[in-house]
C-alpha atoms as a PDB file:
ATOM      1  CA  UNK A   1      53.037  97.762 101.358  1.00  0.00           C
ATOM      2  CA  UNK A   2      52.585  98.532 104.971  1.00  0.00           C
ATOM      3  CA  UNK A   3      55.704  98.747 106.602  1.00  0.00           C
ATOM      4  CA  UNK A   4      53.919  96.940 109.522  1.00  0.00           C
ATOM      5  CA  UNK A   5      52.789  93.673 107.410  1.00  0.00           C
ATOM      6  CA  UNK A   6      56.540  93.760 105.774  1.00  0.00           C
ATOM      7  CA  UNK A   7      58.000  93.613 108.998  1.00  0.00           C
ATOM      8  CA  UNK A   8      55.882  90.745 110.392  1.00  0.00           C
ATOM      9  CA  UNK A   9      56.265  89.058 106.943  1.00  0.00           C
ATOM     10  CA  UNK A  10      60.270  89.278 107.032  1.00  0.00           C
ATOM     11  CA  UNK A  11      59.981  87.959 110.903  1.00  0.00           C
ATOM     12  CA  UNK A  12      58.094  85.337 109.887  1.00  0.00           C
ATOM     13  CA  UNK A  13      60.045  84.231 106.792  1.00  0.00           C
ATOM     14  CA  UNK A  14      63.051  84.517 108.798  1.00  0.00           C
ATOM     15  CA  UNK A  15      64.344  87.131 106.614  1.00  0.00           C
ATOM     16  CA  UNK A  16      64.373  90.343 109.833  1.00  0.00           C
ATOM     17  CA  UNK A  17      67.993  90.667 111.286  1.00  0.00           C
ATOM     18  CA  UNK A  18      67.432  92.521 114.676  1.00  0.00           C
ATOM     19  CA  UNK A  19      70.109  94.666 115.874  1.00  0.00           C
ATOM     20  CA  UNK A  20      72.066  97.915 114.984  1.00  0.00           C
ATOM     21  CA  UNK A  21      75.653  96.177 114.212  1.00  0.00           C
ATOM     22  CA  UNK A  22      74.065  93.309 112.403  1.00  0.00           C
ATOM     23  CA  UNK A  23      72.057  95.753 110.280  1.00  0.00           C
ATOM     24  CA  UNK A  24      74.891  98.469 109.750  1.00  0.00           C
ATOM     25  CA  UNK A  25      77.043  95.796 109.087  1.00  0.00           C
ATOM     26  CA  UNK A  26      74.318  94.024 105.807  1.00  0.00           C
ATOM     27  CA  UNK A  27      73.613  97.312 104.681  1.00  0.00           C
ATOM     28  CA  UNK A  28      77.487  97.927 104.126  1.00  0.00           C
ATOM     29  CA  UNK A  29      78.204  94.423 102.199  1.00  0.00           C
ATOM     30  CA  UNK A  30      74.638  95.247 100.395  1.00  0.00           C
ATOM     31  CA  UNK A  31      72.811  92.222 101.639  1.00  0.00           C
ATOM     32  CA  UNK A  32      69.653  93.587 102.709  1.00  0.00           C
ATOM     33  CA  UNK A  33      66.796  95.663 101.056  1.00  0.00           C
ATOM     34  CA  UNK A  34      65.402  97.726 103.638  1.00  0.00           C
ATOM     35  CA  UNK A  35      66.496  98.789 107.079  1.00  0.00           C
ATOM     36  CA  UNK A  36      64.001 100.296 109.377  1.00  0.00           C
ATOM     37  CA  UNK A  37      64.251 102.071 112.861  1.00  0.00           C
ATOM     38  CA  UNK A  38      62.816 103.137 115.537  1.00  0.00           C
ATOM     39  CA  UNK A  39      61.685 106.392 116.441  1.00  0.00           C
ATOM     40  CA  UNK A  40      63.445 106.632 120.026  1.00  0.00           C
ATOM     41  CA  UNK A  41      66.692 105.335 117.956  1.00  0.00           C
ATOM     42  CA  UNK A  42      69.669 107.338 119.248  1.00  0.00           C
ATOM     43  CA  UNK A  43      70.645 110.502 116.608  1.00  0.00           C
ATOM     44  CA  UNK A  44      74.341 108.937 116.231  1.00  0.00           C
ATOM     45  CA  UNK A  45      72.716 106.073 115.034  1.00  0.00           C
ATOM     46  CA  UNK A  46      70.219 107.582 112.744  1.00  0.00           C
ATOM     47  CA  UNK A  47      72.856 109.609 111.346  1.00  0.00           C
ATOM     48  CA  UNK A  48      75.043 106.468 110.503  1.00  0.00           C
ATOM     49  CA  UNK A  49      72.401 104.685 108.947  1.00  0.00           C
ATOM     50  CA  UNK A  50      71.237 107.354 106.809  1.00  0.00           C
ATOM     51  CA  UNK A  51      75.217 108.196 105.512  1.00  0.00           C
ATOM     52  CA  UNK A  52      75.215 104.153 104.745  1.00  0.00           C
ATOM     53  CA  UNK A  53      71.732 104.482 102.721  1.00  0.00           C
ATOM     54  CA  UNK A  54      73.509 107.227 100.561  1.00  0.00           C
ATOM     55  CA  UNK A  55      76.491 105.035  99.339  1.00  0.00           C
ATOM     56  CA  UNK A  56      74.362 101.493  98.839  1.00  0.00           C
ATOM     57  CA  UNK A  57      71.331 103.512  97.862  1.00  0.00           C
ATOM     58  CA  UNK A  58      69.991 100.842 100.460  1.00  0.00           C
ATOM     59  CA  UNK A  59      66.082 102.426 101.609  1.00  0.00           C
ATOM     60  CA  UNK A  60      65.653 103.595 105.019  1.00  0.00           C
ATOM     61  CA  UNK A  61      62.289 103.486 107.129  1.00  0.00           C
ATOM     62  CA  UNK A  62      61.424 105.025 110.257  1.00  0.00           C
ATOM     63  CA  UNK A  63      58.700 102.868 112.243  1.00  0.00           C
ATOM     64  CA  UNK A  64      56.016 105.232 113.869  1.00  0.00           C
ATOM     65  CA  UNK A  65      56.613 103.585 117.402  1.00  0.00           C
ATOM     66  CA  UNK A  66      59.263 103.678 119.678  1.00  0.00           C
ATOM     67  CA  UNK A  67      62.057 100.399 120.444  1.00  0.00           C
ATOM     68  CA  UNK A  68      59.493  98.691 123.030  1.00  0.00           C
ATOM     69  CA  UNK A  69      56.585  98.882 119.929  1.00  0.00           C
ATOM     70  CA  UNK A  70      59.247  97.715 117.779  1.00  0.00           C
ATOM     71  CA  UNK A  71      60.106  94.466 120.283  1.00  0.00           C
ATOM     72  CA  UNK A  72      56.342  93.709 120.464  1.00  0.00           C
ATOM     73  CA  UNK A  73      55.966  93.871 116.563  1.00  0.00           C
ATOM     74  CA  UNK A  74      58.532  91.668 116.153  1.00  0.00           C
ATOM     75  CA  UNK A  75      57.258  89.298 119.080  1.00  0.00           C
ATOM     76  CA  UNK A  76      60.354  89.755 121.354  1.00  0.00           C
ATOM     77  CA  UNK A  77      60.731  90.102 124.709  1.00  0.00           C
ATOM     78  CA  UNK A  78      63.028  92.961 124.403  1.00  0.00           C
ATOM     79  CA  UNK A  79      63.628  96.212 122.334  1.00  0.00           C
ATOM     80  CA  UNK A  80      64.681  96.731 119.019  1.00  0.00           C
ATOM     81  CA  UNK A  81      65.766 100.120 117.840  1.00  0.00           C
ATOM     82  CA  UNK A  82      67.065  98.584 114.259  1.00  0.00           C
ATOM     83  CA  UNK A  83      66.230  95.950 111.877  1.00  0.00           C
ATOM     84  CA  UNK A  84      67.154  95.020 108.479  1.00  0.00           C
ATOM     85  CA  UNK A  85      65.689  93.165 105.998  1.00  0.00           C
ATOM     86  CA  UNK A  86      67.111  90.416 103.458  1.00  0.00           C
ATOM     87  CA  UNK A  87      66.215  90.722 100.103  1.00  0.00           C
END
């Protein structure tokens, strides 16, 4: 699937968490089934996501835009460098 229509789809349905903590924090009690990111997302933060995906086995996306693209996708008035989605 595009990872464009699955991100609409999950903010429609209510199923997109927005927010680095929030998402860090699903994908290390293994409630989510995909976490995607920003390109502009800080390195620390890539780094930590990607060390999480190894222990859950919990997939990690990068979205080809930067936070500001990310914000718009997801109709918000602000930026979003992560988001997770519920399974």
């Amino acid at each position: 699937m595009d990872l464009n229509k699955e991100i609409i789809n999950a903010v429609k349905s209510n199923k997109a968490i927005i927010g680095t903590k929030e998402s860090i924090n699903l994908m290390k009690n293994k409630k989510c089934k995909l976490v995607i990111f920003a390109q502009n997302t800080p390195i620390n933060v890539k780094e930590e996501l990607e060390s999480i995906s190894k222990i859950t086995n919990i997939p990690i996306k990068m979205f080809k835009g930067n936070n500001k693209e990310l914000g718009i996708l997801c109709k918000k008035p602000f930026n979003i460098s992560v988001i997770a989605i519920k399974g």
